[in-house]
Protein backbone atom coordinates (compact mmCIF):
# COMPACT_ATOMS: atom_id res chain seq x y z
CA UNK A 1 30.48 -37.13 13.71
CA UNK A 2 30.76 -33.93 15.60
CA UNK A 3 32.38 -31.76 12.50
CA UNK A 4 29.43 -32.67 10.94
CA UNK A 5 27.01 -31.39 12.86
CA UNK A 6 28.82 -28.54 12.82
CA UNK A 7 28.92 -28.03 9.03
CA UNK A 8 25.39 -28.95 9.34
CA UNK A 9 24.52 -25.88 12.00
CA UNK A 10 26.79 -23.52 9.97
CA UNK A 11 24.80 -24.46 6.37
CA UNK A 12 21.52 -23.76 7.59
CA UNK A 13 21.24 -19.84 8.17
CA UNK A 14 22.48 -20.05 4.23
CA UNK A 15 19.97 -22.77 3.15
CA UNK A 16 17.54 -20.93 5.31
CA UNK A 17 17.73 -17.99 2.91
CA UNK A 18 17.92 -19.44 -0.24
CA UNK A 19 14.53 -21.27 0.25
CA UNK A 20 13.04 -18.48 2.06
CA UNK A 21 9.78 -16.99 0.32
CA UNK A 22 9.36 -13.66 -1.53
CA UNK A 23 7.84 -11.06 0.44
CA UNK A 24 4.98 -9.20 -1.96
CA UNK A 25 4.73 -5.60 -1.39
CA UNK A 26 2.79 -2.34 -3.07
CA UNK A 27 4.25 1.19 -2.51
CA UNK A 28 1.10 3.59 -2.38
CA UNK A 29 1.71 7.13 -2.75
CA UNK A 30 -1.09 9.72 -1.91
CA UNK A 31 -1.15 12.73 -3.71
CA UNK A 32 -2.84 16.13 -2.53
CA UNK A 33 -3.88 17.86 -5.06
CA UNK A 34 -7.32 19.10 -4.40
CA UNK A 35 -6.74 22.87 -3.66
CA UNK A 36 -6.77 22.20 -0.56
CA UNK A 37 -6.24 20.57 2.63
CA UNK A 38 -8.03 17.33 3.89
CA UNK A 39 -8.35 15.58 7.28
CA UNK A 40 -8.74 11.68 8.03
CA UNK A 41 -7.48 10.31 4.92
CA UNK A 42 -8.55 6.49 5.06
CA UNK A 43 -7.03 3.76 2.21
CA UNK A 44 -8.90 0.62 2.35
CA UNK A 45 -7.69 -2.21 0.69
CA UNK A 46 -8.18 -6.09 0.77
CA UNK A 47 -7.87 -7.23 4.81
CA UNK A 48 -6.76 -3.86 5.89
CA UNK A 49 -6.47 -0.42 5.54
CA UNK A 50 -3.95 2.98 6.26
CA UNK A 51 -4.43 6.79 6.82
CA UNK A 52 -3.45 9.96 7.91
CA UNK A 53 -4.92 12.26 10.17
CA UNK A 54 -4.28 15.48 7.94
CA UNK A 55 -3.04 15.78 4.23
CA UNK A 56 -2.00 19.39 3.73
CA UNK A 57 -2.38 20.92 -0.25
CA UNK A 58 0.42 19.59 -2.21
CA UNK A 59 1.56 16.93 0.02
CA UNK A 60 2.32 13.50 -0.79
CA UNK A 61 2.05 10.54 1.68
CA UNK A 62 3.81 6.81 1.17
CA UNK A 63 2.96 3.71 2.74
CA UNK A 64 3.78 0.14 1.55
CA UNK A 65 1.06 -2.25 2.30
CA UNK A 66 1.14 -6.33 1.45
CA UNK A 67 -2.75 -7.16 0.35
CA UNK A 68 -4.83 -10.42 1.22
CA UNK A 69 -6.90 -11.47 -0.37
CA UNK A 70 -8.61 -9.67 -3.48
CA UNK A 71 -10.57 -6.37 -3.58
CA UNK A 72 -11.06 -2.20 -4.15
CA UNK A 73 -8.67 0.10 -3.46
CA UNK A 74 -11.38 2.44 -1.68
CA UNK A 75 -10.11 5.86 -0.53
CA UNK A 76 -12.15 8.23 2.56
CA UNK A 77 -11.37 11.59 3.40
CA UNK A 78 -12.96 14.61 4.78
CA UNK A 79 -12.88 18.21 2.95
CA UNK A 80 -10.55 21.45 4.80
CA UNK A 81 -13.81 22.17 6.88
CA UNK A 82 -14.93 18.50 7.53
CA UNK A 83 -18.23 19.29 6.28
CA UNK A 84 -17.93 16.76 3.16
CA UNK A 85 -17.38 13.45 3.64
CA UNK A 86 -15.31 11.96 -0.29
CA UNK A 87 -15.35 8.17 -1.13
CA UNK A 88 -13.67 7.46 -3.83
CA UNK A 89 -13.33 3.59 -5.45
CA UNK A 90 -9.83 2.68 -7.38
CA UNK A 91 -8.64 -0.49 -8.95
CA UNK A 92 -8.72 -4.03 -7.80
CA UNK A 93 -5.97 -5.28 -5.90
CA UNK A 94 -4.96 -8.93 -5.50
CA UNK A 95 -2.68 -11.33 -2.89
CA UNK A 96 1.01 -11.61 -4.37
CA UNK A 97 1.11 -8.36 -6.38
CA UNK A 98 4.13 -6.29 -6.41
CA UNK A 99 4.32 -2.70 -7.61
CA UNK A 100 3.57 0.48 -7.10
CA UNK A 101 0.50 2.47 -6.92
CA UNK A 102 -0.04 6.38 -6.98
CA UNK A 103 -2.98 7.98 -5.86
CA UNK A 104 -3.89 11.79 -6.67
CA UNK A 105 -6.44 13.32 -5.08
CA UNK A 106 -8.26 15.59 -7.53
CA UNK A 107 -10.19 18.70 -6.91
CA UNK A 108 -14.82 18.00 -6.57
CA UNK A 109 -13.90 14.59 -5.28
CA UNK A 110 -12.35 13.12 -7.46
CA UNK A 111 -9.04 10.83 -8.38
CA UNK A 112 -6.63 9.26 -10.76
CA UNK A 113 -5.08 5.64 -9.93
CA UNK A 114 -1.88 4.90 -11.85
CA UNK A 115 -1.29 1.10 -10.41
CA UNK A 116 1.74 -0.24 -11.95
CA UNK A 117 1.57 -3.88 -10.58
CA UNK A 118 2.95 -7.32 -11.43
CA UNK A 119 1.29 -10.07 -10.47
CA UNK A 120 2.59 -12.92 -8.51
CA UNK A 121 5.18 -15.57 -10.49
């Protein structure tokens, strides 16, 4: 009886991973490229949201997120001189995709989204 509960106790850390779930994750990659530096660079996305305090011209930022829910990819920032306040509205995200997602910040305000996402199997 003992040998097996201890067969038992040694199987589970295996069947523990075998059953355990997929973890769903986006890489988001921020772009600069807006001639410029910017300051409190906000991400929103569904349940949560990332930033930065300062971007500087040319620079690229990563963060991988895991989304809730379903909604906008909205991104915030504030011009070199924090005068102008941007808000700029991307592509829906939704719970249980995978993927990446690049974000470049483009000169007036502006932005391209390039999501490359697969949704959950």
């Amino acid at each position: 009886m003992r040998d097996g509960w201890i067969g038992l106790a040694a199987s589970l850390p295996v069947l523990a991973m075998a059953t355990a779930c997929h973890s769903y994750h986006i890489e988001i990659e921020v772009e600069n490229r807006t001639g410029g530096p910017i300051q409190l660079l906000e991400v929103d996305y569904p349940s949560a949201s990332f930033g930065k305090d300062a971007l500087a011209a040319g620079a690229e930022y990563h963060y991988r997120i895991q989304a809730n829910g379903k909604g906008p990819v909205k991104v915030l920032y504030a011009t070199g001189n924090g005068r102008q306040t941007v808000q700029i509205g991307g592509p829906e995200l939704a719970e249980g995709e995978e993927g990446h997602l690049e974000i470049i910040l483009l000169p007036q305000g502006k932005a391209e989204f390039h999501p490359e996402l697969t949704p959950r199997r």
